[in-house]
N, C-alpha and C. Protein backbone atom coordinates (compact mmCIF):
# COMPACT_ATOMS: atom_id res chain seq x y z
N UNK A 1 14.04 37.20 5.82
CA UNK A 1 14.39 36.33 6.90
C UNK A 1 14.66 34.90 6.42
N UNK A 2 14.10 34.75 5.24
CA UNK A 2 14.03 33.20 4.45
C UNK A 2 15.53 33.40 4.69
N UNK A 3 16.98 34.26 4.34
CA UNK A 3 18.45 33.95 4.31
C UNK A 3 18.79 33.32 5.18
N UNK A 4 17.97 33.71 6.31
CA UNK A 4 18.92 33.89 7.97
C UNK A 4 18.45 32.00 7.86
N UNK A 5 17.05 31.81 7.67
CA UNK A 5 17.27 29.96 7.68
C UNK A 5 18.48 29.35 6.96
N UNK A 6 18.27 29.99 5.96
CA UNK A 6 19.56 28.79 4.61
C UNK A 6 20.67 29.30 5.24
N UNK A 7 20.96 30.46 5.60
CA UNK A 7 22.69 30.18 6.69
C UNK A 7 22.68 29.46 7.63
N UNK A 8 21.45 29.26 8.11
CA UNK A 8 21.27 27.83 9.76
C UNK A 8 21.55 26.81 8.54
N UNK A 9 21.05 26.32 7.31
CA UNK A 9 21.06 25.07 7.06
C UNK A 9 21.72 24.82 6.48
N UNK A 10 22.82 26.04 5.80
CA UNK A 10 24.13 25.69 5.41
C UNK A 10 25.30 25.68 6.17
N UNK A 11 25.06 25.85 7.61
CA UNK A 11 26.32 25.71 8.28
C UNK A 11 26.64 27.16 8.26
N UNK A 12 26.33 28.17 7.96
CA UNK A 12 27.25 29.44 7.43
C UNK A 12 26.97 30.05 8.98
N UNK A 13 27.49 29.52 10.09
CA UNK A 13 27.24 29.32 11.47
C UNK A 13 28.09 31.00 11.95
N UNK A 14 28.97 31.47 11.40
CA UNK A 14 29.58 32.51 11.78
C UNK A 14 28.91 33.90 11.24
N UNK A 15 28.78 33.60 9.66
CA UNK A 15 28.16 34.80 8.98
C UNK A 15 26.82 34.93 9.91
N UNK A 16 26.04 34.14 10.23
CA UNK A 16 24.94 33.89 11.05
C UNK A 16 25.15 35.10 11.92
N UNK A 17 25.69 34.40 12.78
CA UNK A 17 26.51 35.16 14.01
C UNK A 17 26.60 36.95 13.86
N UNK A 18 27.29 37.10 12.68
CA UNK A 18 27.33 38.34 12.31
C UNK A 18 26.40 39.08 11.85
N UNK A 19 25.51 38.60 11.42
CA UNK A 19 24.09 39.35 10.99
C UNK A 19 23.59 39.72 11.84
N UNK A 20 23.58 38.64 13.08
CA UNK A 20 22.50 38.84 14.25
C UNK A 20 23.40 39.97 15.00
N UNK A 21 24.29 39.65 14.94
CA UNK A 21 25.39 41.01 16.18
C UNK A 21 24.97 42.13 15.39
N UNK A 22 24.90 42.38 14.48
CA UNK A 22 25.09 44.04 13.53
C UNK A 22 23.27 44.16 13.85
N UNK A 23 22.41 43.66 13.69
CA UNK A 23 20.98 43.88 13.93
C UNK A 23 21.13 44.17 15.77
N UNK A 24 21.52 43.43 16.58
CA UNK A 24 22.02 43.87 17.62
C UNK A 24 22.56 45.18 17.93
N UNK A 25 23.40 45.05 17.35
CA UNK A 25 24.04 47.38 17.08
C UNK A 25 23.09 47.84 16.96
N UNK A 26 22.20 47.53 15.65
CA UNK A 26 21.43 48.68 15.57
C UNK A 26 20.30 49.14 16.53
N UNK A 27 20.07 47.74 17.46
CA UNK A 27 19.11 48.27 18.37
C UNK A 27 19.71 48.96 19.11
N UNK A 28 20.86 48.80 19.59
CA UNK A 28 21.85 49.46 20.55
C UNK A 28 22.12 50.47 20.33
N UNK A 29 22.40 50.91 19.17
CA UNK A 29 22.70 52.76 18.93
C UNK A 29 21.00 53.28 18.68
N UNK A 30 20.19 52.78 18.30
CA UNK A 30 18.96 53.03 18.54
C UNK A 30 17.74 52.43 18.48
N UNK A 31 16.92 52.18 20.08
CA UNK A 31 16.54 51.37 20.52
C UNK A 31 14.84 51.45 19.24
N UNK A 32 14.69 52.04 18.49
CA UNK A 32 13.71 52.24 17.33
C UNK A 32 13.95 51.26 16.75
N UNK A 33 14.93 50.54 16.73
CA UNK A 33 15.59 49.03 15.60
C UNK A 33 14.78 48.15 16.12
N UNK A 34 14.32 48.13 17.69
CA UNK A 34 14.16 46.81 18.49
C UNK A 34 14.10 45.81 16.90
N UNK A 35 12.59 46.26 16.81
CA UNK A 35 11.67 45.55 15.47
C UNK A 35 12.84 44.77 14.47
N UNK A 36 13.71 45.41 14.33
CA UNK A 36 14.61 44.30 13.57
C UNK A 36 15.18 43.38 14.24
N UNK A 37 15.52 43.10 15.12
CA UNK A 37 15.70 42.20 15.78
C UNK A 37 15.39 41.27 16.20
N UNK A 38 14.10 41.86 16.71
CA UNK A 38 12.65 40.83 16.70
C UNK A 38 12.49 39.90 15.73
N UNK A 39 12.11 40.88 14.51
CA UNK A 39 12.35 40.42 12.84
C UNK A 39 13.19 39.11 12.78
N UNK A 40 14.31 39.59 13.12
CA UNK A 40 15.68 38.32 12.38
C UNK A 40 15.07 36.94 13.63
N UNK A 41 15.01 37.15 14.41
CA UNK A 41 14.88 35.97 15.45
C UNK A 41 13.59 35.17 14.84
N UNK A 42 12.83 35.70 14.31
CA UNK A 42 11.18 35.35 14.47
C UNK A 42 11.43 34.28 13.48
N UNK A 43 12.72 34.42 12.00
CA UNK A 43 13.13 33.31 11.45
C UNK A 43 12.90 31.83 11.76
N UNK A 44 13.43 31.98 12.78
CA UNK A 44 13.81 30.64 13.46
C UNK A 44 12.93 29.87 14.63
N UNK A 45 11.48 30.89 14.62
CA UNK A 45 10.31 30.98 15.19
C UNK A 45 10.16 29.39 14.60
N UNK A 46 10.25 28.21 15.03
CA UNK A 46 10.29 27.20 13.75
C UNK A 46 9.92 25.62 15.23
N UNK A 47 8.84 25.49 15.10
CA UNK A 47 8.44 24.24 15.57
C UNK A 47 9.28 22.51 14.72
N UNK A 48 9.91 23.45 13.71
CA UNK A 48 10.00 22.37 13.26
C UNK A 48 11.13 21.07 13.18
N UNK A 49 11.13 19.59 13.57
CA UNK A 49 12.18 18.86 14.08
C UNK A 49 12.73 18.65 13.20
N UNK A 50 13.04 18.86 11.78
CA UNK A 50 14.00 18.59 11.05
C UNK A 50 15.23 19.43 11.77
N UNK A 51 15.21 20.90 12.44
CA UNK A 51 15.95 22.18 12.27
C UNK A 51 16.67 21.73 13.76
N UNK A 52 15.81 20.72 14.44
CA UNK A 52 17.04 20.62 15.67
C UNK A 52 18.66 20.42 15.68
N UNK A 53 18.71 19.55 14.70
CA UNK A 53 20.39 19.47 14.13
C UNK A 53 21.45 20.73 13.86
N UNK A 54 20.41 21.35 13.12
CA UNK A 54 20.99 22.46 13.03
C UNK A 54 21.11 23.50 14.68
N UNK A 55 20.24 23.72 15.32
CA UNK A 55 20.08 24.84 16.52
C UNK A 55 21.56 23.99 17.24
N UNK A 56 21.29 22.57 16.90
CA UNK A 56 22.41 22.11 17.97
C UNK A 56 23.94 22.21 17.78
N UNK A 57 24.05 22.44 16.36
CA UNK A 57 25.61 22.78 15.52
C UNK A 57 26.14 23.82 15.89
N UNK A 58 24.62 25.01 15.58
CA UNK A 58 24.92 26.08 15.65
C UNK A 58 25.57 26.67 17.34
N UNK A 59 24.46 25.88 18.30
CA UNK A 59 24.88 26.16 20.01
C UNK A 59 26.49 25.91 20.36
N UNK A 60 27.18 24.16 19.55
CA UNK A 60 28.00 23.67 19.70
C UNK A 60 29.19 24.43 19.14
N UNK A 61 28.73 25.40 18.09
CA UNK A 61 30.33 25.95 16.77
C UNK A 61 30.08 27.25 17.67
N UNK A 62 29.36 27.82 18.46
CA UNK A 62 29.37 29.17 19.21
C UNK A 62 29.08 29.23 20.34
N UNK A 63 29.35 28.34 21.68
CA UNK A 63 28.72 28.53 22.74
C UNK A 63 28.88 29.46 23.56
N UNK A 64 29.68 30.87 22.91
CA UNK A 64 29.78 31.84 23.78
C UNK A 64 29.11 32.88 23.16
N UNK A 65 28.61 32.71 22.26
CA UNK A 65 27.99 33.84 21.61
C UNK A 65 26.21 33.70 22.26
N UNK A 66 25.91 35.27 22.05
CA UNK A 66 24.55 35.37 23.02
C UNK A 66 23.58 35.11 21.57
N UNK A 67 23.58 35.02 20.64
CA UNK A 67 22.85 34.83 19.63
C UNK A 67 21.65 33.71 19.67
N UNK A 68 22.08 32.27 19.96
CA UNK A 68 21.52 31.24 20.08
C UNK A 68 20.83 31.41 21.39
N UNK A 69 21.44 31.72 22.11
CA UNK A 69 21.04 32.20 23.93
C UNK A 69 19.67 32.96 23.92
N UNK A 70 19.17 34.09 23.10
CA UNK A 70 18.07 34.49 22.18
C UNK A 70 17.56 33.50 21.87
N UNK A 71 17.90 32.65 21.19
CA UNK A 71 16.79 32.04 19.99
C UNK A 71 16.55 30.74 21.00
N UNK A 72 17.11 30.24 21.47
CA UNK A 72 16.63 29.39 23.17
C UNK A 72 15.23 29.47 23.80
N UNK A 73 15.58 30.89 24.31
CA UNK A 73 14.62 31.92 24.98
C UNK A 73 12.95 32.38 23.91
N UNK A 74 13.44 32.82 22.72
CA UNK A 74 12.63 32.83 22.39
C UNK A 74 11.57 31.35 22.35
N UNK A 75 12.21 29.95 21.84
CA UNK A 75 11.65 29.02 21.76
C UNK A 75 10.89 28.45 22.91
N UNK A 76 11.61 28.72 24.05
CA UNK A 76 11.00 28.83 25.51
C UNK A 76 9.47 29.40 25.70
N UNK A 77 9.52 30.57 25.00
CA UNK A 77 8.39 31.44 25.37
C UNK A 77 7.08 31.16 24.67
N UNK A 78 7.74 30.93 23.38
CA UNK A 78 7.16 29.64 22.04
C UNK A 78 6.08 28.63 23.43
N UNK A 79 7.20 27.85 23.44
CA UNK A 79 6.52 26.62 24.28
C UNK A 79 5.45 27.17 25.54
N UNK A 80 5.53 28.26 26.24
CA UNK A 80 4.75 28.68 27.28
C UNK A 80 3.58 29.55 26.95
N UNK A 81 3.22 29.78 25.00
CA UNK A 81 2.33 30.09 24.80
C UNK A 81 0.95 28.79 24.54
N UNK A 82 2.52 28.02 23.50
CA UNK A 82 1.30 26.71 23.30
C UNK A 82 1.01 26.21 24.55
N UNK A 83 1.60 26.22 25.70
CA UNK A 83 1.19 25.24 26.77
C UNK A 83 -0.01 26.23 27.38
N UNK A 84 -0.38 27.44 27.77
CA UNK A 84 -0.99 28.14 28.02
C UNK A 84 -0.61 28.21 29.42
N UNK A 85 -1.46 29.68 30.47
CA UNK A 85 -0.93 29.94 31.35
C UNK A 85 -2.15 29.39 32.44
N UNK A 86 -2.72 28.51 32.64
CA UNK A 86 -3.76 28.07 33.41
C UNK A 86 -3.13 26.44 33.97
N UNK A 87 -3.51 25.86 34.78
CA UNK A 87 -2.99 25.17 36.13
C UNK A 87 -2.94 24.15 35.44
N UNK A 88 -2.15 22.96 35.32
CA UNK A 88 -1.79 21.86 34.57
C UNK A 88 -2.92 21.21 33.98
N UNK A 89 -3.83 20.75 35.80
CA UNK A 89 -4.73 20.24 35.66
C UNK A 89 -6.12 20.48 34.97
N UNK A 90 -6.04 22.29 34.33
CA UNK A 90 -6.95 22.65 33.19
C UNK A 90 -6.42 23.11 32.33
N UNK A 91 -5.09 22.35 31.77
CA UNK A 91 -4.37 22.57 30.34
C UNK A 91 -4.95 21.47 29.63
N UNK A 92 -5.37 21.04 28.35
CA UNK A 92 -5.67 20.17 27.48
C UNK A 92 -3.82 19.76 27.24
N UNK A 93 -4.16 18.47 27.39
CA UNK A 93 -3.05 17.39 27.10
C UNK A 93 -2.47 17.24 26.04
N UNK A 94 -2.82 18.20 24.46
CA UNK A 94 -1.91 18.64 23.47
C UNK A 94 -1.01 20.16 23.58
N UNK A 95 -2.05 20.91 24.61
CA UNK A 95 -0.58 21.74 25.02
C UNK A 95 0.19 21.44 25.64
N UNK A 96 0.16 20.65 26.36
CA UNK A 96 1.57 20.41 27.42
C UNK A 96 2.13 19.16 26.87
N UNK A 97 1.85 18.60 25.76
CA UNK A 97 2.63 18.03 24.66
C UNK A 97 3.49 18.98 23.85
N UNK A 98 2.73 19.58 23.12
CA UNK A 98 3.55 20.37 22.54
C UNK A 98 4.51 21.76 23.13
N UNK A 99 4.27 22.08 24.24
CA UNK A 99 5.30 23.23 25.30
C UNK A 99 6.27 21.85 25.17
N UNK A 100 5.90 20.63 25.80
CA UNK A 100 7.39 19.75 25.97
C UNK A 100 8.25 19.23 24.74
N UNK A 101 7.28 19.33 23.73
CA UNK A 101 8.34 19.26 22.64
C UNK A 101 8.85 20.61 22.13
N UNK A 102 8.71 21.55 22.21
CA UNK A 102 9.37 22.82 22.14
C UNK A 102 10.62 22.83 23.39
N UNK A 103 10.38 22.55 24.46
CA UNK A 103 11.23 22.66 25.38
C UNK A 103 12.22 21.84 25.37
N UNK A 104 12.02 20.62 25.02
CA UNK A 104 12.76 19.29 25.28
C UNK A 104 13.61 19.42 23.44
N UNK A 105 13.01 19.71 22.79
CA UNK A 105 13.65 19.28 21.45
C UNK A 105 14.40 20.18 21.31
N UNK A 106 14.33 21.70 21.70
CA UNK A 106 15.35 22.22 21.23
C UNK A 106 15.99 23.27 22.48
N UNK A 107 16.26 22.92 23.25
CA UNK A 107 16.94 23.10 24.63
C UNK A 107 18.26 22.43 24.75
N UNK A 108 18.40 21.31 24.80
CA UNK A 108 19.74 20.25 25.23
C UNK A 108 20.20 20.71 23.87
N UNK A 109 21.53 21.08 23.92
CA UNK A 109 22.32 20.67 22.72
C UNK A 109 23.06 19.57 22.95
């Protein structure tokens, strides 16, 4: 999965694209793949703010492709674990820091 980063950070924004579509097939001709799929996304499982530049190149050089649309979603879900699922007012004030910087940093392209 270490590749699938260095094609986010080399720009290689299409080959990208194509890895994730063909791991896509394979869940599609058989849904036993899910796990790879999972796999390739979990890459980019990535709290980290250097990589926003990149998610945002990548949204901007493909905005019709469902690839990034995934990795969105996943980051979404990211953020609604750290924030936890209990009422604002008994969330500790570093999760709902960090759900908003998951949400906010890499959401807007």
């Amino acid at each position: 999965m270490v590749e699938l980063r260095k094609m986010l950070q080399n720009e290689q924004l299409e080959e990208l694209n194509v890895v994730l579509d063909e791991y896509q097939n394979l869940f599609e001709k058989d849904p036993r793949n899910e796990y790879k799929v999972h796999d390739a996304y979990r890459a980019f499982d990535l709290t980290v703010p250097s990589y926003e530049d990149f998610f945002k190149k990548w949204i901007n050089t493909s905005p019709d492709n469902t690839n990034h649309i995934l990795l969105l979603h996943n980051l979404l879900c990211k953020g609604w674990e750290n924030r936890g699922y209990k009422w604002a007012k008994d969330t500790p004030e570093s999760n709902l820091r960090e759900c908003n910087s998951i949400s906010q940093g890499r959401t807007k392209p």
